[in-house]
N, C-alpha and C. Protein backbone atom coordinates (compact mmCIF):
# COMPACT_ATOMS: atom_id res chain seq x y z
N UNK A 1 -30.88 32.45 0.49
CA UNK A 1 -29.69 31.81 0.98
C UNK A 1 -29.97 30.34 1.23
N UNK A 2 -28.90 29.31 0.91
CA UNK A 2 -29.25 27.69 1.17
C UNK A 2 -28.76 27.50 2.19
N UNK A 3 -28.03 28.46 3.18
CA UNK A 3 -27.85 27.97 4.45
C UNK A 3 -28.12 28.18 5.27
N UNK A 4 -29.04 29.28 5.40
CA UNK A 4 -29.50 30.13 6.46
C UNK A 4 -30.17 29.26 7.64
N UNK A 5 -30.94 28.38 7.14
CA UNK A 5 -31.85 27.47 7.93
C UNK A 5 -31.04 26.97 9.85
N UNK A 6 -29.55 27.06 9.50
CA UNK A 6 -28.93 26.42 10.94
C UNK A 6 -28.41 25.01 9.95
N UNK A 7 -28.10 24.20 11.30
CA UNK A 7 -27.94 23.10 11.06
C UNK A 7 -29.19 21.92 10.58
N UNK A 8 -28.94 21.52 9.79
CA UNK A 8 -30.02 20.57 8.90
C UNK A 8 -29.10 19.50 8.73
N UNK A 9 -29.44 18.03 8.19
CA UNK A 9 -29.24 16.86 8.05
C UNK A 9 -28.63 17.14 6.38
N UNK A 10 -29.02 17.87 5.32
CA UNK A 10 -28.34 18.16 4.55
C UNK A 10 -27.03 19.14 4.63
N UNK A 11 -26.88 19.64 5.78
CA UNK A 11 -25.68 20.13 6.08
C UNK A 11 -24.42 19.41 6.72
N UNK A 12 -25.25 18.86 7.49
CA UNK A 12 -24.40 17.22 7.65
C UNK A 12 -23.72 16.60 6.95
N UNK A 13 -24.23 16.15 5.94
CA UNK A 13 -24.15 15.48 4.78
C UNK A 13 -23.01 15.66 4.03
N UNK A 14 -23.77 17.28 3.39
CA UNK A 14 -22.46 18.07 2.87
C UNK A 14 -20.90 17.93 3.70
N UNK A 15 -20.91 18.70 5.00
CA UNK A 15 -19.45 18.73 5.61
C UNK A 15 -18.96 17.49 5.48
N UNK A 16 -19.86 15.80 6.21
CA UNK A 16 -19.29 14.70 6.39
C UNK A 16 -18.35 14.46 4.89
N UNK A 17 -18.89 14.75 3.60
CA UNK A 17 -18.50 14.30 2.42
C UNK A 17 -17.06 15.59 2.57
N UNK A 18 -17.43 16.42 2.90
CA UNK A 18 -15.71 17.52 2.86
C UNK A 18 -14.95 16.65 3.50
N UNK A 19 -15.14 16.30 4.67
CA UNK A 19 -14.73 15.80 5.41
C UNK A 19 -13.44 14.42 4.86
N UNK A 20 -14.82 13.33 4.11
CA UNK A 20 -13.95 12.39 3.69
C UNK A 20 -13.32 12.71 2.58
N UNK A 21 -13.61 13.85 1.74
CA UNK A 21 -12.82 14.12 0.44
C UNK A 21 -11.79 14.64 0.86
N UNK A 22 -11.52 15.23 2.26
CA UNK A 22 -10.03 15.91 2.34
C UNK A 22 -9.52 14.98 2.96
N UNK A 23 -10.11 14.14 3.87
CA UNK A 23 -8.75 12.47 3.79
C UNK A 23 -8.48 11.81 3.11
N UNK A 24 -9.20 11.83 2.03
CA UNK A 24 -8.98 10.97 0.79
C UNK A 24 -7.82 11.70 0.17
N UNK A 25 -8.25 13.18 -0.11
CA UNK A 25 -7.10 13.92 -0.73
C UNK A 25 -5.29 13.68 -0.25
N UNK A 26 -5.52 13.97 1.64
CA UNK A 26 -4.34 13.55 2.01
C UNK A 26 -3.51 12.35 1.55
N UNK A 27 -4.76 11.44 1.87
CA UNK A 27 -4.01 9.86 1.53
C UNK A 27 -3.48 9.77 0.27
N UNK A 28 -3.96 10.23 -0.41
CA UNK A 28 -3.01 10.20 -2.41
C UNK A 28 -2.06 11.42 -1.64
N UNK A 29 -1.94 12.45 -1.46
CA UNK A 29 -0.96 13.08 -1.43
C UNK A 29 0.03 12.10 -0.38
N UNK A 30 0.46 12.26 0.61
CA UNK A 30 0.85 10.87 1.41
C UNK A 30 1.96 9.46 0.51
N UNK A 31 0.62 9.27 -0.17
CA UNK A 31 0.92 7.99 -0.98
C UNK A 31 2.15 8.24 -2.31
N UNK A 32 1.45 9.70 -2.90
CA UNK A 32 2.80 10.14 -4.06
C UNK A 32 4.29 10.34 -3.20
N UNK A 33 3.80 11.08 -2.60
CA UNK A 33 4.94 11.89 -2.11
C UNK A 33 5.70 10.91 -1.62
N UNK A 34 5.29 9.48 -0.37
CA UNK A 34 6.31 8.44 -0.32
C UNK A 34 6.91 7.92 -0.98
N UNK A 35 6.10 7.32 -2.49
CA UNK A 35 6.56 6.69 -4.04
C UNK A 35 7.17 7.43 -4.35
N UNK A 36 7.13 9.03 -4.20
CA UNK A 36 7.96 9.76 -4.89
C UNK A 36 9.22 9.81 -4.80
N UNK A 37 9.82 10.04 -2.65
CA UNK A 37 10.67 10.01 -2.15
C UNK A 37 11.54 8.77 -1.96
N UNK A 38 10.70 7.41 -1.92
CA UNK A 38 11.45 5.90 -2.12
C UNK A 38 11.84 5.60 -3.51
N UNK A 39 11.55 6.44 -4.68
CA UNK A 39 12.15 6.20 -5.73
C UNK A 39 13.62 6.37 -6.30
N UNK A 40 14.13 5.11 -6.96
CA UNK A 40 15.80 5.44 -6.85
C UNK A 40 15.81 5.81 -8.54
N UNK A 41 14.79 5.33 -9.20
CA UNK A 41 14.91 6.06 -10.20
C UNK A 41 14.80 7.15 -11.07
N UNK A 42 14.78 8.00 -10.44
CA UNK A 42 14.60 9.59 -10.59
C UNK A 42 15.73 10.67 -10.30
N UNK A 43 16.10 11.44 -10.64
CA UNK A 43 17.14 12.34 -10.24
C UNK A 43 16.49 13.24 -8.86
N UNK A 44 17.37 13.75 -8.74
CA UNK A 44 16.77 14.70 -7.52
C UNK A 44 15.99 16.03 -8.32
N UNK A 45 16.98 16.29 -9.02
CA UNK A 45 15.98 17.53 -10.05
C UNK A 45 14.33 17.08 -10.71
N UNK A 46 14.07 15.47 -10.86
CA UNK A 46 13.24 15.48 -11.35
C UNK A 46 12.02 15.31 -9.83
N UNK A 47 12.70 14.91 -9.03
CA UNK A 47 11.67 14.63 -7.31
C UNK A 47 11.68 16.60 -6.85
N UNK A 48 12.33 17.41 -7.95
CA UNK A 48 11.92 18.66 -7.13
C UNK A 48 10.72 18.98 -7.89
N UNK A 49 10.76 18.80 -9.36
CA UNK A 49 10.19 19.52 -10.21
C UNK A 49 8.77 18.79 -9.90
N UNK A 50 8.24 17.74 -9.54
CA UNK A 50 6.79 16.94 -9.17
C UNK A 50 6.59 17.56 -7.90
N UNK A 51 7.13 17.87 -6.86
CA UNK A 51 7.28 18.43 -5.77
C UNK A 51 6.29 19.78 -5.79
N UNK A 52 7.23 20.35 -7.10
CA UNK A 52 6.51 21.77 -7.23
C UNK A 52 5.47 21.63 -8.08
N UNK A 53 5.43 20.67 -8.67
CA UNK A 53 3.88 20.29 -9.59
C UNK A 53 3.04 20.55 -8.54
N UNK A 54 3.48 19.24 -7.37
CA UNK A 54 2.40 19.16 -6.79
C UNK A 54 1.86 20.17 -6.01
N UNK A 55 2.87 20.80 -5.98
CA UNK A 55 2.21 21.82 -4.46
C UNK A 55 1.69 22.90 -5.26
N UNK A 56 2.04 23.13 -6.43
CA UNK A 56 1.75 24.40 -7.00
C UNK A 56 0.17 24.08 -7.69
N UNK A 57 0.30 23.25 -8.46
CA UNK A 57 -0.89 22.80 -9.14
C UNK A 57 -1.49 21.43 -8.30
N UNK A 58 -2.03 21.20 -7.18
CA UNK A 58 -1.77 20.07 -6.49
C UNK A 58 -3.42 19.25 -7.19
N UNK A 59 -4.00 19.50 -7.82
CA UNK A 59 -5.75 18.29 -8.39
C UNK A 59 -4.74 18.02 -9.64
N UNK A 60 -4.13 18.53 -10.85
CA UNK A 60 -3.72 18.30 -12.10
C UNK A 60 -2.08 17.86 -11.62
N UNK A 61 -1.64 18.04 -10.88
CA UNK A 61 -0.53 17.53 -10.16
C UNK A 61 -0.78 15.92 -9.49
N UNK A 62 -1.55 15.89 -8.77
CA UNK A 62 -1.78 14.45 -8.30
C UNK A 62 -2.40 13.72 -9.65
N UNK A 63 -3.25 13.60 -10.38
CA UNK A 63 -3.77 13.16 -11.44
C UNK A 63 -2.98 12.79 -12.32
N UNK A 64 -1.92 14.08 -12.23
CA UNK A 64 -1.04 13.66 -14.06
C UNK A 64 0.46 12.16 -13.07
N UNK A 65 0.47 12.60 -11.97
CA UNK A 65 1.52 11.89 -11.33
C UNK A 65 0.50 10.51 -11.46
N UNK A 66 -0.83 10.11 -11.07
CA UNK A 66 -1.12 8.91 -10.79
C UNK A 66 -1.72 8.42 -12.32
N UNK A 67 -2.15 9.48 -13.61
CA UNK A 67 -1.85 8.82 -14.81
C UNK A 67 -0.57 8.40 -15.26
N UNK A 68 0.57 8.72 -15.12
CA UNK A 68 1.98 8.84 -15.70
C UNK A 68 2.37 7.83 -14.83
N UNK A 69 2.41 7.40 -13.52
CA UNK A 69 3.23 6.70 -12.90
C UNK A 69 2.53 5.34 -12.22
N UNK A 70 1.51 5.45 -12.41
CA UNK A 70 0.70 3.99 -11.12
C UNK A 70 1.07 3.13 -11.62
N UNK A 71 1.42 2.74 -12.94
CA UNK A 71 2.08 1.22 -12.79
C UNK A 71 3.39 1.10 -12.05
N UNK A 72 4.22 1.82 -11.92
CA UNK A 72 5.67 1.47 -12.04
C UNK A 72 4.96 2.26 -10.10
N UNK A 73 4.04 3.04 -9.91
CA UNK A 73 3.91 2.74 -8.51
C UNK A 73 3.70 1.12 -7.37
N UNK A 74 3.14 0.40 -8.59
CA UNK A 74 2.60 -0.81 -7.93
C UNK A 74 3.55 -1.52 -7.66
N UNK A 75 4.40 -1.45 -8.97
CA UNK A 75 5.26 -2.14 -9.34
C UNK A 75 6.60 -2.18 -7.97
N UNK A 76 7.01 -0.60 -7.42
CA UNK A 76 7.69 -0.38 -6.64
C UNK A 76 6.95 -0.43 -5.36
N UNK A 77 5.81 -0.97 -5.28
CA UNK A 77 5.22 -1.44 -3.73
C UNK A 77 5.39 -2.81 -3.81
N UNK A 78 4.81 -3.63 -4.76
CA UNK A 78 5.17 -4.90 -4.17
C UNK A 78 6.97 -5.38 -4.39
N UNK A 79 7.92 -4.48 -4.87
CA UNK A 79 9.10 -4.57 -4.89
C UNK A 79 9.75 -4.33 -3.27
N UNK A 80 9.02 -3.58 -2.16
CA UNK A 80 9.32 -2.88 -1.48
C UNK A 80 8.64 -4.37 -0.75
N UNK A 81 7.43 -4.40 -0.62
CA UNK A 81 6.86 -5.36 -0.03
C UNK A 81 7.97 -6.59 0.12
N UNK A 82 8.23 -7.34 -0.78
CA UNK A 82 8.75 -8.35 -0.94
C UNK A 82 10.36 -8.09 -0.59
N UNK A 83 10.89 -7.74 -0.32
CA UNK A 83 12.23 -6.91 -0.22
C UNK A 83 11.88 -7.07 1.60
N UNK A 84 11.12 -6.13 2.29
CA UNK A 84 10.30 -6.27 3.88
C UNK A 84 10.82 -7.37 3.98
N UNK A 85 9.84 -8.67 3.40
CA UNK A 85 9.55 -9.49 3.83
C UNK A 85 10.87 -10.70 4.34
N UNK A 86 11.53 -10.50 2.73
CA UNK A 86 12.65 -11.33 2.72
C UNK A 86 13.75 -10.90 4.05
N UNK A 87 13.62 -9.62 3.93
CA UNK A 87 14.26 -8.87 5.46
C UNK A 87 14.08 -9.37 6.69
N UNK A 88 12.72 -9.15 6.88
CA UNK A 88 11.97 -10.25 8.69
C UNK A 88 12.49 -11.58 8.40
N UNK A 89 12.45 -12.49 7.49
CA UNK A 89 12.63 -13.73 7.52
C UNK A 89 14.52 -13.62 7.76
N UNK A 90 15.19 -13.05 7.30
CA UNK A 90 16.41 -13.03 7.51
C UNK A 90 17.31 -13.27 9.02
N UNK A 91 16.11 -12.10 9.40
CA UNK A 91 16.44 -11.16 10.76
C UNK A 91 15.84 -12.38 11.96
N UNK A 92 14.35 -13.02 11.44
CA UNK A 92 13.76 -13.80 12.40
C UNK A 92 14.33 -15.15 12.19
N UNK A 93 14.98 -15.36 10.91
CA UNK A 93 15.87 -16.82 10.80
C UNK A 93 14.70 -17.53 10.30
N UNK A 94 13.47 -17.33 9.38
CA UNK A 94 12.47 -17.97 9.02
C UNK A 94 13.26 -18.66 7.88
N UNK A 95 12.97 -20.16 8.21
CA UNK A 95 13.62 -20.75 6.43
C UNK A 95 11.67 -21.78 5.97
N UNK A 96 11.43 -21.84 4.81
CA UNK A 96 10.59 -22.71 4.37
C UNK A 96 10.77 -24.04 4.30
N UNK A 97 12.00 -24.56 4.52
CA UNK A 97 12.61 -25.79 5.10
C UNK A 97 12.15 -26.40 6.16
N UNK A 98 12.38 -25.44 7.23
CA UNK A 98 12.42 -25.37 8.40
C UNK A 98 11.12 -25.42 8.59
N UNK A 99 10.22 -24.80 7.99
CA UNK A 99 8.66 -24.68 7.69
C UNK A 99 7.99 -25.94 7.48
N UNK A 100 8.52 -26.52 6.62
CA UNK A 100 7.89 -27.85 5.72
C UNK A 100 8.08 -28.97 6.71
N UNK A 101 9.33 -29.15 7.29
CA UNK A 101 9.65 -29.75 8.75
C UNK A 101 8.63 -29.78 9.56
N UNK A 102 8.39 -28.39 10.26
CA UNK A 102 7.15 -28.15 11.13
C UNK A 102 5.99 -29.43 10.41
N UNK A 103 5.32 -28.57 9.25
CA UNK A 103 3.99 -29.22 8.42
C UNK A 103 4.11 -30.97 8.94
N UNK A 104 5.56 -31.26 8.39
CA UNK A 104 5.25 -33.26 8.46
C UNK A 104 5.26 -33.32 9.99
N UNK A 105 5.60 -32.64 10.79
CA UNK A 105 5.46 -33.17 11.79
C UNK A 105 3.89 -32.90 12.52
N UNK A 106 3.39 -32.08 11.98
CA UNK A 106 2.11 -31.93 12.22
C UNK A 106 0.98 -32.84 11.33
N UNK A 107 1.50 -33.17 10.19
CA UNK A 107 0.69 -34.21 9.72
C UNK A 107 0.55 -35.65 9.97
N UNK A 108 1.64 -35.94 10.81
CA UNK A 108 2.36 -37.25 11.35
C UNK A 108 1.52 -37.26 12.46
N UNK A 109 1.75 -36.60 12.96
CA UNK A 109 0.86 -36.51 14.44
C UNK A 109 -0.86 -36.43 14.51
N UNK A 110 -1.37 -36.03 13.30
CA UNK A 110 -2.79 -35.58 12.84
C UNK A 110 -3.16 -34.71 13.18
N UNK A 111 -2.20 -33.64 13.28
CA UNK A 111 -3.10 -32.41 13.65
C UNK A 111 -3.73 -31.43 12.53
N UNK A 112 -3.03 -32.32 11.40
CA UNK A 112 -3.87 -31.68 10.12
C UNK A 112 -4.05 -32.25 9.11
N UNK A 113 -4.96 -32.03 8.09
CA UNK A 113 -4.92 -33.20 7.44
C UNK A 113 -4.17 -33.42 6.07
N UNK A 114 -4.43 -34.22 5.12
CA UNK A 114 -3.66 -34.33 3.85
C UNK A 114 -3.70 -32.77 2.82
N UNK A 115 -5.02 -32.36 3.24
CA UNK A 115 -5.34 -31.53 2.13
C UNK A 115 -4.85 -29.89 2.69
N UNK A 116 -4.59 -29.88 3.76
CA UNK A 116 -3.97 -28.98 4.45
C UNK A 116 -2.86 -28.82 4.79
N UNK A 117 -1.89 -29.84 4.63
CA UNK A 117 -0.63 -29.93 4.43
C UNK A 117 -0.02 -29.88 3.12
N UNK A 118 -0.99 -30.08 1.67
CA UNK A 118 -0.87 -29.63 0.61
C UNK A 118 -0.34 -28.23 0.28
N UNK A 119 -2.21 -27.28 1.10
CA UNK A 119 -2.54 -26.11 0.58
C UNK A 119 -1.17 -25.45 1.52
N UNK A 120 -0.92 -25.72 2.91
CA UNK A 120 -0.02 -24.85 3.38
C UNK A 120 1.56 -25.13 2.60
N UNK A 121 1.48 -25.98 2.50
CA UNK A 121 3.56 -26.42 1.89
C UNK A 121 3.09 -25.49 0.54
N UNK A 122 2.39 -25.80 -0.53
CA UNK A 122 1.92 -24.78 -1.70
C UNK A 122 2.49 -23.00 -1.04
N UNK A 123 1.77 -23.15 0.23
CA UNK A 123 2.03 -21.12 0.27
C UNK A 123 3.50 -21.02 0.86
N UNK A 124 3.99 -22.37 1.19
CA UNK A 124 5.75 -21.96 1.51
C UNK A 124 6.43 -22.06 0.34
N UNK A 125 6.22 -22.85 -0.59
CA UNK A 125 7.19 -22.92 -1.36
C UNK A 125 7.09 -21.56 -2.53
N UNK A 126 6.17 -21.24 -2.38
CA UNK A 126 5.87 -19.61 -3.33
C UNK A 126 6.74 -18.95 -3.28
């Protein structure tokens, strides 16, 4: 028997790695299943039928979902991302105007310098 010994440092080892392979597992499951459910382009028949992929066949289920779909996953995170963002700025009244304002008045004053009033106006106007 390889386990008989009790607890050993190779038993350790072993569980710690179960351990992180079944959070890892969660986190892709987690991760489809949100992409799955925030997707507007899908029918509902087709968010049942991956549903039951997944749960039924859930290693060849997560795999064929993250061969078949990770681009148009990325694609709908930083769509989602950027969508957020434009939201807070709405809600908080952030304008890059209003931003660039701030910058000259901080460069006027010297609290920063030429090359930093460059690099920051560069990440507002993006």
């Amino acid at each position: 028997m390889l386990f008989d010994g009790g607890f050993t440092f190779a038993n350790f080892l072993v569980d710690a790695l179960a351990i992180f392979m079944l959070f890892v597992w969660l986190y892709l499951l987690i991760t489809i299943f949100s992409d799955l459910f925030n997707r507007h382009d899908i029918s509902a028949l087709g968010k049942v039928l991956w549903v039951i992929v997944l749960i039924a066949l859930p290693y060849i289920g997560v795999f064929a979902y993250i061969l078949t779909q990770s681009w148009g996953m990325a694609e709908r995170k930083e769509a989602q991302i950027a969508h957020a963002q434009t939201e807070l700025r709405r809600i908080v009244g952030y304008s890059p105007a209003d931003e660039i304002v701030k910058l000259d008045k901080l460069k006027s004053a010297g609290s920063i310098t030429g090359q930093e009033y460059d690099r920051l106006r560069a990440r507002l106007v993006m």
